[in-house]
C-alpha atoms as a PDB file:
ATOM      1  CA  UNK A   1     -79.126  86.938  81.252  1.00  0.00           C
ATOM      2  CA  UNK A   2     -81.891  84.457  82.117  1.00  0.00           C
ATOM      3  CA  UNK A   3     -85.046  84.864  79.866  1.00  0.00           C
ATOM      4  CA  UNK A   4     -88.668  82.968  79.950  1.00  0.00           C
ATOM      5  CA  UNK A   5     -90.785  82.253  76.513  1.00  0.00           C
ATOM      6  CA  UNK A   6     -94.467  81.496  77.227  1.00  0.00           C
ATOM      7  CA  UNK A   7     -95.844  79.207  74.802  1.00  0.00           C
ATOM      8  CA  UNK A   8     -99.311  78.341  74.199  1.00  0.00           C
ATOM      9  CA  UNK A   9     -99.290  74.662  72.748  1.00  0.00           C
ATOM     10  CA  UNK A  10     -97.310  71.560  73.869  1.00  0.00           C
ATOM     11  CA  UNK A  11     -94.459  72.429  72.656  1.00  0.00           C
ATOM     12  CA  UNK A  12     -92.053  74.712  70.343  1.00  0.00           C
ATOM     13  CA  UNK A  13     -89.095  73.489  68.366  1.00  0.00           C
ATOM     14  CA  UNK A  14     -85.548  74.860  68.673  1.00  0.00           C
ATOM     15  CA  UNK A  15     -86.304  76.402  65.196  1.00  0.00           C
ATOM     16  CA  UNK A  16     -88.562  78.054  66.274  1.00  0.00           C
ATOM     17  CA  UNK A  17     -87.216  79.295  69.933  1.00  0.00           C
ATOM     18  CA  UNK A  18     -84.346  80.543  68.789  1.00  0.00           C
ATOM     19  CA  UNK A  19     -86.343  82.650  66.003  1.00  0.00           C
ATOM     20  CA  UNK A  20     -88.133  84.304  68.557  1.00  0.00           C
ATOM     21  CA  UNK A  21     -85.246  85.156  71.049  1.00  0.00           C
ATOM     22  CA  UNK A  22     -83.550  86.683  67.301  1.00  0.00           C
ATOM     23  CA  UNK A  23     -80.524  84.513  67.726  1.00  0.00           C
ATOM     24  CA  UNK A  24     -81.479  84.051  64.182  1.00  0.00           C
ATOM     25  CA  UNK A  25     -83.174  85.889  61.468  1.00  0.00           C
ATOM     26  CA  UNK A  26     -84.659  83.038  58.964  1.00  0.00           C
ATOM     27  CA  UNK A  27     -85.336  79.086  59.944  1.00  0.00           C
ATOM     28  CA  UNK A  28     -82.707  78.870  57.229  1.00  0.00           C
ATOM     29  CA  UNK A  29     -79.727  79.688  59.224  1.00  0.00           C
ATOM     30  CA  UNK A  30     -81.084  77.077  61.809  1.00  0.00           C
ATOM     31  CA  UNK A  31     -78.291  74.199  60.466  1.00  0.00           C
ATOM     32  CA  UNK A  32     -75.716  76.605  60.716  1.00  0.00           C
ATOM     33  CA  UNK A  33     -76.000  78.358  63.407  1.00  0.00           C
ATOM     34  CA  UNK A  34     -76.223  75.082  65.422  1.00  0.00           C
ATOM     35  CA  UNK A  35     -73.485  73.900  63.792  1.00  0.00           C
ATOM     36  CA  UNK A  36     -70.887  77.035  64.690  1.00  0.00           C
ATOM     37  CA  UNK A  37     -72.649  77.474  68.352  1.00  0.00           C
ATOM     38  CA  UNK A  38     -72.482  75.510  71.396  1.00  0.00           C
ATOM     39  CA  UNK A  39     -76.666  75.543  72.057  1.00  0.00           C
ATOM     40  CA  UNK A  40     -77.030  73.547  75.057  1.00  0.00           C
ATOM     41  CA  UNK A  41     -80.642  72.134  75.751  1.00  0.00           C
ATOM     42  CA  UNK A  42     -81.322  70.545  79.671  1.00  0.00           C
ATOM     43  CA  UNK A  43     -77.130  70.858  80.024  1.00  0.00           C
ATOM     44  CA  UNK A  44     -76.569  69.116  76.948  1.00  0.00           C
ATOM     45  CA  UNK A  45     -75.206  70.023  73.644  1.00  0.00           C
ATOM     46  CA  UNK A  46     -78.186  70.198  70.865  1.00  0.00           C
ATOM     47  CA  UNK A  47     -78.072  70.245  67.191  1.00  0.00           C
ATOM     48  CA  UNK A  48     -81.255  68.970  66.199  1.00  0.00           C
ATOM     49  CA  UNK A  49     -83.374  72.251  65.106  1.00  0.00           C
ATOM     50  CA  UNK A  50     -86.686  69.879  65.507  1.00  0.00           C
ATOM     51  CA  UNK A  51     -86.149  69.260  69.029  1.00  0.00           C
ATOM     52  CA  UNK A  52     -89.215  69.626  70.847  1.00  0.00           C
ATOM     53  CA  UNK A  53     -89.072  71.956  73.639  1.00  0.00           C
ATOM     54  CA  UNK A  54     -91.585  71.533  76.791  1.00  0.00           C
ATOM     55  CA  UNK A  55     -92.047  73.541  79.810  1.00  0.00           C
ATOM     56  CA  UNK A  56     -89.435  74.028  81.963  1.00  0.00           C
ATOM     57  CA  UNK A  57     -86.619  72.836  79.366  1.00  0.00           C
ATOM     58  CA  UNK A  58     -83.242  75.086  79.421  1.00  0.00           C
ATOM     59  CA  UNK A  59     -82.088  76.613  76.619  1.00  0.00           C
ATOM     60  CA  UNK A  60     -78.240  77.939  76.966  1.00  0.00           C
ATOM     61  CA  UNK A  61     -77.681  79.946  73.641  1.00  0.00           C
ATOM     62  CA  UNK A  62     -74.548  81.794  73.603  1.00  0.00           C
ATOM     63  CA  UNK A  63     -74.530  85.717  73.392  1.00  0.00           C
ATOM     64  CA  UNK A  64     -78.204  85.679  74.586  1.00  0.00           C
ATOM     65  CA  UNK A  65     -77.835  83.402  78.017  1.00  0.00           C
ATOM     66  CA  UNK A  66     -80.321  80.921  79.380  1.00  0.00           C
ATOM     67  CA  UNK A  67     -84.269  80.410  78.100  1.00  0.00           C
ATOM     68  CA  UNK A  68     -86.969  78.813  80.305  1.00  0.00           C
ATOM     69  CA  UNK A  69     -89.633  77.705  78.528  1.00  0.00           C
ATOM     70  CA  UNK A  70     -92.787  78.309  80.217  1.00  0.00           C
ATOM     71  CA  UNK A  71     -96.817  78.328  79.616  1.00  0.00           C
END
């Protein structure tokens, strides 16, 4: 399934994308989420939950497919 979040500033964080696509339900389970799941960000594995995100960066998150970020 291949999915696009519009943003409206610069950037968003991981935190904060994968809040929005519910892969998680608090920024609490952030750490550990990225710690049991392969997240891969531009093809690579990503376990940073302040990465910032720009347009047109991939986000593989498994269970829920690719994310484009887009403005």
């Amino acid at each position: 399934m291949m999915e696009n979040v519009q943003i409206t500033t610069e950037y968003i964080t991981l935190q904060q994308l994968l809040k929005h696509v519910d892969a998680i339900s608090s920024g609490g389970m952030v750490k550990w989420y990225l710690e049991e799941n392969e997240v891969l960000v531009n093809g690579e594995r990503e376990n940073r939950r302040g990465r910032k995100l720009y347009e047109g960066d991939k986000v593989s998150v498994p269970e829920l497919g690719e994310i484009t970020v887009s403005r």
